[in-house]
Protein backbone atom coordinates (compact mmCIF):
# COMPACT_ATOMS: atom_id res chain seq x y z
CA UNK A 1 0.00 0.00 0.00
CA UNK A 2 1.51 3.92 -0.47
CA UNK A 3 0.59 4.34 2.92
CA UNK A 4 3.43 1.75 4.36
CA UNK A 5 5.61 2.26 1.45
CA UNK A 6 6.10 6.36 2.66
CA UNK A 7 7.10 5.46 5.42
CA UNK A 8 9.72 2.99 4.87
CA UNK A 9 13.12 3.87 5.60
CA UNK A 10 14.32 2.90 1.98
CA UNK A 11 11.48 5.14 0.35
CA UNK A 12 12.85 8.34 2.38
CA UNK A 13 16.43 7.91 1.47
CA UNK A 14 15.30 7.57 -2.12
CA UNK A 15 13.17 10.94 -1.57
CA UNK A 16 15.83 12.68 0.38
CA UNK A 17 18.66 11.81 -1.93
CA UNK A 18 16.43 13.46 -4.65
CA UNK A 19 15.25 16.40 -3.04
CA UNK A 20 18.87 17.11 -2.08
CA UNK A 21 20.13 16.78 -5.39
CA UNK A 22 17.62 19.11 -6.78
CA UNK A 23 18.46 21.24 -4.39
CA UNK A 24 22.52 21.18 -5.23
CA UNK A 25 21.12 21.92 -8.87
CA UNK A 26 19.23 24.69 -8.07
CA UNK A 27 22.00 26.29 -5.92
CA UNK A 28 24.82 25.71 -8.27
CA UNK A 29 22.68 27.00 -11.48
CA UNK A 30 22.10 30.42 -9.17
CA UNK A 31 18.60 29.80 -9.54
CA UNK A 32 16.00 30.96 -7.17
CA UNK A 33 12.67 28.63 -6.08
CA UNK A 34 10.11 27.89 -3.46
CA UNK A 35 9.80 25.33 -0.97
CA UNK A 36 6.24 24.32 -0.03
CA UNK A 37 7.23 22.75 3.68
CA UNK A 38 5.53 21.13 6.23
CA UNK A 39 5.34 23.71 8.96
CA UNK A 40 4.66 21.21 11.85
CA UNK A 41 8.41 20.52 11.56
CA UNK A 42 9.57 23.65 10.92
CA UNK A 43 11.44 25.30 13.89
CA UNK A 44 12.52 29.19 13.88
CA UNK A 45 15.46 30.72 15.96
CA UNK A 46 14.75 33.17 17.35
CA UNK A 47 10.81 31.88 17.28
CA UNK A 48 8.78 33.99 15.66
CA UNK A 49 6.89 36.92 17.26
CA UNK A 50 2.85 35.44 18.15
CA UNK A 51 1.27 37.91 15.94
CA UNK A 52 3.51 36.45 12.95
CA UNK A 53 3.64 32.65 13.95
CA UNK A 54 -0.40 32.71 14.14
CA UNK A 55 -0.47 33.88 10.53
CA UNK A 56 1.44 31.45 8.65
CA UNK A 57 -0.22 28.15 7.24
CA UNK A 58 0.09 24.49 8.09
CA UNK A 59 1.38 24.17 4.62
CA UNK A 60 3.66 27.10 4.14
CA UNK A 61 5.59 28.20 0.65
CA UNK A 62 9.05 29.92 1.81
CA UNK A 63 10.75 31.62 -1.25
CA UNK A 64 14.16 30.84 -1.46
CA UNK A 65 15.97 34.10 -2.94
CA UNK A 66 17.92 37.24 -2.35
CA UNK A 67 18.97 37.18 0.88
CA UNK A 68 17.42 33.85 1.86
CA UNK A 69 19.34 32.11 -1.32
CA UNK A 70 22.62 32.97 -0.43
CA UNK A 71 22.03 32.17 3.46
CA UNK A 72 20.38 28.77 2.25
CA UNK A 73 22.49 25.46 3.62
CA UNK A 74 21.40 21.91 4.07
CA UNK A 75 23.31 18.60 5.37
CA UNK A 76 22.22 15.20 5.53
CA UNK A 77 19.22 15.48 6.53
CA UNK A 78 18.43 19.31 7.53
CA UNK A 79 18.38 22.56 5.53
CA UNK A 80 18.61 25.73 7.07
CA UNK A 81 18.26 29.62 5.75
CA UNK A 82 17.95 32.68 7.33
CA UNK A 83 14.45 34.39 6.19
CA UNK A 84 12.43 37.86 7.05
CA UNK A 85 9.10 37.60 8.35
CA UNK A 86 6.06 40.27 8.90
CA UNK A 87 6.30 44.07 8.45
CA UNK A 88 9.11 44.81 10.42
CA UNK A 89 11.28 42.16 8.44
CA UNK A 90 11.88 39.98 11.64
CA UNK A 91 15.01 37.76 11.06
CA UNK A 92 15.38 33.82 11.90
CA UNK A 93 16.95 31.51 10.77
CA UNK A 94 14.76 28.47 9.45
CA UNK A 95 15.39 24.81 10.35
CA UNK A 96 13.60 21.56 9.29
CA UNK A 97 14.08 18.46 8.07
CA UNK A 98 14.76 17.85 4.49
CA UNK A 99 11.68 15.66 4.26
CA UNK A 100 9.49 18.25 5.34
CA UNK A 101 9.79 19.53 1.73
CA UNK A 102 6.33 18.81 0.32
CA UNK A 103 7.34 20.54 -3.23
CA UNK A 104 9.98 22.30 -4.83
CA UNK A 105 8.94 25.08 -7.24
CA UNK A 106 10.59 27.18 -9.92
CA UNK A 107 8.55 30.62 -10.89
CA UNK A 108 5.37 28.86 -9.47
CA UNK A 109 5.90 25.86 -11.53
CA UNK A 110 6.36 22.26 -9.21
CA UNK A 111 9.81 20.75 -9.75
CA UNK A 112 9.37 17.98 -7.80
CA UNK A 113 7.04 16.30 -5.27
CA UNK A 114 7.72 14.26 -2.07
CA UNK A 115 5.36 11.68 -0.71
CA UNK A 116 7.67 10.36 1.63
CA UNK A 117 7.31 11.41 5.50
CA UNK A 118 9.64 13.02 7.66
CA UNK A 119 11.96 11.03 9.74
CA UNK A 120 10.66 11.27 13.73
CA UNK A 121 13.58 13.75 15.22
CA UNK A 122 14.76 12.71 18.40
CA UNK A 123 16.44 15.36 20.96
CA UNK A 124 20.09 12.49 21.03
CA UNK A 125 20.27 13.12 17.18
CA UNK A 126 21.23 16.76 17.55
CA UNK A 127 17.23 18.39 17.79
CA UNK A 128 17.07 20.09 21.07
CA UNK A 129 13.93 19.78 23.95
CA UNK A 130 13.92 23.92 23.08
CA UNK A 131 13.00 23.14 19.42
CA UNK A 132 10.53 20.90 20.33
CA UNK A 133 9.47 23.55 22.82
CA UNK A 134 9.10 25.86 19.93
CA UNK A 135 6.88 24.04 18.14
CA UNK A 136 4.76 23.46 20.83
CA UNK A 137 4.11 27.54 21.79
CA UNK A 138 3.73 27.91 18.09
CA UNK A 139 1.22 25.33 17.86
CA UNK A 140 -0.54 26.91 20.69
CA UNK A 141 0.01 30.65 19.92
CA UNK A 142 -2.89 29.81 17.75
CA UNK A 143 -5.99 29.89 19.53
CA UNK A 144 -8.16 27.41 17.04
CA UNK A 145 -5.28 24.40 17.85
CA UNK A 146 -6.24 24.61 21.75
CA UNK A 147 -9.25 22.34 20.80
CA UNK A 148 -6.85 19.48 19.96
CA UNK A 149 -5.33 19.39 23.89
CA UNK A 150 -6.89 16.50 26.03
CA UNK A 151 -8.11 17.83 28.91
């Protein structure tokens, strides 16, 4: 079934191997695109302000140029860039797993699409309790999420 087979080990190193190389391409052509991402594993530092966090999507397209492009990094299973957000231009740097890629996009035209699921990230592989923490005041910052909290 697709179900099982996106989350089998072998099926996300297949994924990540080709999301990474498309990334190397895109880099090494100097050629700016968007990455549709999972936000649920996306982790900001500094975390965003509320009134900014609350506003972005589940799904959320960052555009990788300018600034962002050149600041854009990834290893073996991570990318990182540094990124403006709101108004006032706030400045973090963006973290999250190279799985949590849902599409790759050049001038609003999908490059690529992943299926597979992110890896589970586990505080002894290098993810910190405070990114985990992150996520969490995120997910509450928005008032709408409180109704999934057992009680």
């Amino acid at each position: 079934m697709l179900i099982d087979m996106i989350k089998e080990e072998e099926f996300q190193d297949l994924m990540e191997g080709h999301i990474k190389d498309m990334l190397a391409y895109l880099l090494e052509h100097d050629q700016p695109f968007g990455l549709l991402c999972n936000l649920q594993y996306v982790t900001f530092d500094p975390p965003l302000p509320e009134e900014i966090a609350q506003n972005l999507k589940e799904v959320t397209l960052f555009m990788i140029a300018g600034y962002t492009f050149e600041s854009f990094e990834f290893d073996e299973h991570t990318l990182y860039f540094e990124a403006g957000f709101g108004p006032q231009n706030f400045g973090s740097v963006v973290n999250m797993p190279i799985l949590a890629v849902l599409q790759l996009l050049v001038e609003e035209t999908p490059l690529l699409l992943n299926m597979a699921r992110p890896r589970p990230r586990h505080p002894e592989k290098g993810v910190s309790d405070e990114g985990v923490k992150n996520s969490l005041q995120t997910f509450l910052s928005n008032p709408e999420n409180r109704k999934f909290l057992k009680k």
